[in-house]
C-alpha atoms as a PDB file:
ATOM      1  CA  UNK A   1     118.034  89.058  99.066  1.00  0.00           C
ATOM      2  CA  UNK A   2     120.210  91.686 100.517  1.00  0.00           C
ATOM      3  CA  UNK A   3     119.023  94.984 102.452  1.00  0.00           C
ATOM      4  CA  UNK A   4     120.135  98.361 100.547  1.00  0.00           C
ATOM      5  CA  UNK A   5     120.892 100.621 103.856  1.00  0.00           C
ATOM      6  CA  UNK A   6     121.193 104.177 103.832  1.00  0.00           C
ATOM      7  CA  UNK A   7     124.924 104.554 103.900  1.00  0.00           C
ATOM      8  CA  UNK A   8     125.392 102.190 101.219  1.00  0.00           C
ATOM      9  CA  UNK A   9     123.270 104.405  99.055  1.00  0.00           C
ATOM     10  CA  UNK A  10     125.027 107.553 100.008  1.00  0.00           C
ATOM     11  CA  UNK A  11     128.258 105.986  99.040  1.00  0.00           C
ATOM     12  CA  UNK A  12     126.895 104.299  95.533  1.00  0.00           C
ATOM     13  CA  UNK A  13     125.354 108.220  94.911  1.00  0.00           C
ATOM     14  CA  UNK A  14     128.679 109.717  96.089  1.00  0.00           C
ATOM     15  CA  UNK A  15     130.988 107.409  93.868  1.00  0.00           C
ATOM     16  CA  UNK A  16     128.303 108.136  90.549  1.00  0.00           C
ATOM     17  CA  UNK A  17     128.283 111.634  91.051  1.00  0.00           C
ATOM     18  CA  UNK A  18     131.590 112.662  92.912  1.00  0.00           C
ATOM     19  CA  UNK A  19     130.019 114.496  95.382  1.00  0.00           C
ATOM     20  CA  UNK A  20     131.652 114.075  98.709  1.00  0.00           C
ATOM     21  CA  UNK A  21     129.387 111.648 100.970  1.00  0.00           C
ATOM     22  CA  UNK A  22     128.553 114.120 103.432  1.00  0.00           C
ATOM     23  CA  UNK A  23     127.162 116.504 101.128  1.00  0.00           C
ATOM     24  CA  UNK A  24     125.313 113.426  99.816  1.00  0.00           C
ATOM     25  CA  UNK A  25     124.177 112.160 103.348  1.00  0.00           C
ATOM     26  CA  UNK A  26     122.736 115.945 104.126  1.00  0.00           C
ATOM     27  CA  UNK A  27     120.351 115.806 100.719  1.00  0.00           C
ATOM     28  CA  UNK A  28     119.272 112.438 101.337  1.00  0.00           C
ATOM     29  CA  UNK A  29     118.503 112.732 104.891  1.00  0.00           C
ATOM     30  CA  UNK A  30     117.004 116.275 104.518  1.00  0.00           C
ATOM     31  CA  UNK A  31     114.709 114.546 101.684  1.00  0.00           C
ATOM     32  CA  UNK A  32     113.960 111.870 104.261  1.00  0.00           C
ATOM     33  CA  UNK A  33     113.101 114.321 107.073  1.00  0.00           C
ATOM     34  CA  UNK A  34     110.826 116.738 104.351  1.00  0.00           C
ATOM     35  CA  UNK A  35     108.871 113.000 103.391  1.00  0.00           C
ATOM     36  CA  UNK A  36     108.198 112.458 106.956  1.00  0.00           C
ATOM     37  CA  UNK A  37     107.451 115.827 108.133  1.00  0.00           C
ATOM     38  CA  UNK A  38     104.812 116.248 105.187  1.00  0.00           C
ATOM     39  CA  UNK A  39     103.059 112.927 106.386  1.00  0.00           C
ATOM     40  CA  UNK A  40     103.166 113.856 110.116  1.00  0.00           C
ATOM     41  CA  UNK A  41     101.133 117.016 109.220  1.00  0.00           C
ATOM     42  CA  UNK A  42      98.205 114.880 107.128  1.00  0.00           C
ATOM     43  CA  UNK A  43      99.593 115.126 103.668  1.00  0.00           C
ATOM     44  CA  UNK A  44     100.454 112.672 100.943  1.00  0.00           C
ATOM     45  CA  UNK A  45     104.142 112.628  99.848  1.00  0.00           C
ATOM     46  CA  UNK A  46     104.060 111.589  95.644  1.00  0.00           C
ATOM     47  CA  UNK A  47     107.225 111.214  93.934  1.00  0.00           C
ATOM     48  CA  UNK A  48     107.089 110.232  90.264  1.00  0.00           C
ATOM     49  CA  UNK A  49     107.514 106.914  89.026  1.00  0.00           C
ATOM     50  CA  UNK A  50     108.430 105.498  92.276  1.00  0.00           C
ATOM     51  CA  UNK A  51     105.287 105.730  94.347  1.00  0.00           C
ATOM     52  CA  UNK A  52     102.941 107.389  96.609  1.00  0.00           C
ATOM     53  CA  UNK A  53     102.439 107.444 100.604  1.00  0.00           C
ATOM     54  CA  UNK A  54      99.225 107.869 101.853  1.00  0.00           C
ATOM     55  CA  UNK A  55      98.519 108.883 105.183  1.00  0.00           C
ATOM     56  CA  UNK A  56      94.810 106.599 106.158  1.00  0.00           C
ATOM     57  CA  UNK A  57      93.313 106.404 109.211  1.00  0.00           C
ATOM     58  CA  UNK A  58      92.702 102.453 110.292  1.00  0.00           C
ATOM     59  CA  UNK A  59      89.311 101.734 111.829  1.00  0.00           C
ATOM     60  CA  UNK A  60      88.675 100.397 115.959  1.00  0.00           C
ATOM     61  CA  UNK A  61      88.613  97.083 116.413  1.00  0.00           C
ATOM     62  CA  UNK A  62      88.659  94.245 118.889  1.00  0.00           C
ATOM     63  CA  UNK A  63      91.647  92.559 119.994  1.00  0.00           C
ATOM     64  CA  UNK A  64      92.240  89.462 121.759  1.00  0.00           C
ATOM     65  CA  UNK A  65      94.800  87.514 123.501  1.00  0.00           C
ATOM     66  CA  UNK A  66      95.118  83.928 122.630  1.00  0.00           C
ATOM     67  CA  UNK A  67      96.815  83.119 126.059  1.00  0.00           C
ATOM     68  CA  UNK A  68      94.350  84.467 128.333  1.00  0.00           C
ATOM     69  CA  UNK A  69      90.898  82.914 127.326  1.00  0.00           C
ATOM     70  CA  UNK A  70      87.830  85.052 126.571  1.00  0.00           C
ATOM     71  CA  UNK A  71      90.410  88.464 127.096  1.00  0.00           C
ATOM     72  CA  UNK A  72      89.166  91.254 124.321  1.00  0.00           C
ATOM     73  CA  UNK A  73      90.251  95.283 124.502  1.00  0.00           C
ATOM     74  CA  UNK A  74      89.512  97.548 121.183  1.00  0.00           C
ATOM     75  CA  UNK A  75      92.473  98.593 119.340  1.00  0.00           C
ATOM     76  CA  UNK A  76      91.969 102.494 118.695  1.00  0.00           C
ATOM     77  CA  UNK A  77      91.954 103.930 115.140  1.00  0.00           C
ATOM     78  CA  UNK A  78      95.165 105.727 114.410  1.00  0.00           C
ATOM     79  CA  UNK A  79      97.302 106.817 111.831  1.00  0.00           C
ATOM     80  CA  UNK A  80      99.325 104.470 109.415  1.00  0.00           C
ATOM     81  CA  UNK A  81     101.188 105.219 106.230  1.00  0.00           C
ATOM     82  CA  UNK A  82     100.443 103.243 103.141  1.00  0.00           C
ATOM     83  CA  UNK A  83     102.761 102.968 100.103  1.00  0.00           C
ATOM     84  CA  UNK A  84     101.248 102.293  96.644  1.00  0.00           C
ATOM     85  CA  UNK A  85     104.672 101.534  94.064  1.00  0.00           C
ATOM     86  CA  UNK A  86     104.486 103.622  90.823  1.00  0.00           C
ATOM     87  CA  UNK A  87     104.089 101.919  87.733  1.00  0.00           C
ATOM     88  CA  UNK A  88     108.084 102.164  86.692  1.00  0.00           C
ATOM     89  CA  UNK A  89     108.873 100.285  90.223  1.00  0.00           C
ATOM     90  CA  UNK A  90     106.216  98.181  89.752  1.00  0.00           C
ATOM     91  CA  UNK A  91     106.889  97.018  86.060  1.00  0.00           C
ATOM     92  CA  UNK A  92     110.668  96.174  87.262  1.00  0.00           C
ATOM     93  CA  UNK A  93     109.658  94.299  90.363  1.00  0.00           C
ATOM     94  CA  UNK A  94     107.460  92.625  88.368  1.00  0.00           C
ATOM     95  CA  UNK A  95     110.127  91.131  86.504  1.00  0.00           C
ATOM     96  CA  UNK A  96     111.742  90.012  89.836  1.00  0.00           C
ATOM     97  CA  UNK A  97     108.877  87.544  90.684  1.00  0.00           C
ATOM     98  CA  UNK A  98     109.663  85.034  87.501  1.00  0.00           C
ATOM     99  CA  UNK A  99     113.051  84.773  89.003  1.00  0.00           C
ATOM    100  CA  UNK A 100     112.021  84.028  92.540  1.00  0.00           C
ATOM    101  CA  UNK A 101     109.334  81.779  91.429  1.00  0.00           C
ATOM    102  CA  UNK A 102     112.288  79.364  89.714  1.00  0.00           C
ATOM    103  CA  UNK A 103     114.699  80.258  92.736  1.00  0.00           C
ATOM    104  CA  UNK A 104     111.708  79.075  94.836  1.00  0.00           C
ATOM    105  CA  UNK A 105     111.099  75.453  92.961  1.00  0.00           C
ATOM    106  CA  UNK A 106     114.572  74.740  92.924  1.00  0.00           C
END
């Protein structure tokens, strides 16, 4: 599976639209920045049909390292962003597992 990158979605937007891909770039990264800035200060960020991030807190726990024997240290709680797909994403993923499933066997 390929990897959609940012500037290839600026220029598929710029070519559907005819907007020049700088204008494009600005509205995309500005709705990028606004996402990130909303989750930095606490808040969820929920865009329609495509899905939610949620901003939850991860509890302590204990940590080890396998190559030093009987070495534990408590991993802090912090911060993590969770992404829950929307149920239009989800129904059209969905119809991307039959596909890898026979990819898969073969």
């Amino acid at each position: 599976m390929a990897t959609l990158t940012k500037r290839e979605l600026v220029v598929k937007i710029s070519n559907e639209t005819g907007l020049v891909q700088y204008h494009v770039l600005d509205v995309i990264q500005k709705t990028l920045d606004g996402i990130v800035e909303r989750l930095a200060a606490g808040d969820n960020v929920e865009l329609r049909n495509f899905g939610i991030f949620e901003v939850r807190l991860t509890k302590a726990r204990v940590g080890r390292n396998p190559n030093v024997k009987g070495s534990e240290f408590v991993i802090p709680p912090r911060a993590v962003v969770k992404f829950k797909s929307g149920k239009v994403m989800r129904q059209k993923v969905m119809k991307l597992s039959n596909v890898m499933k026979r990819a898969k066997a073969a």
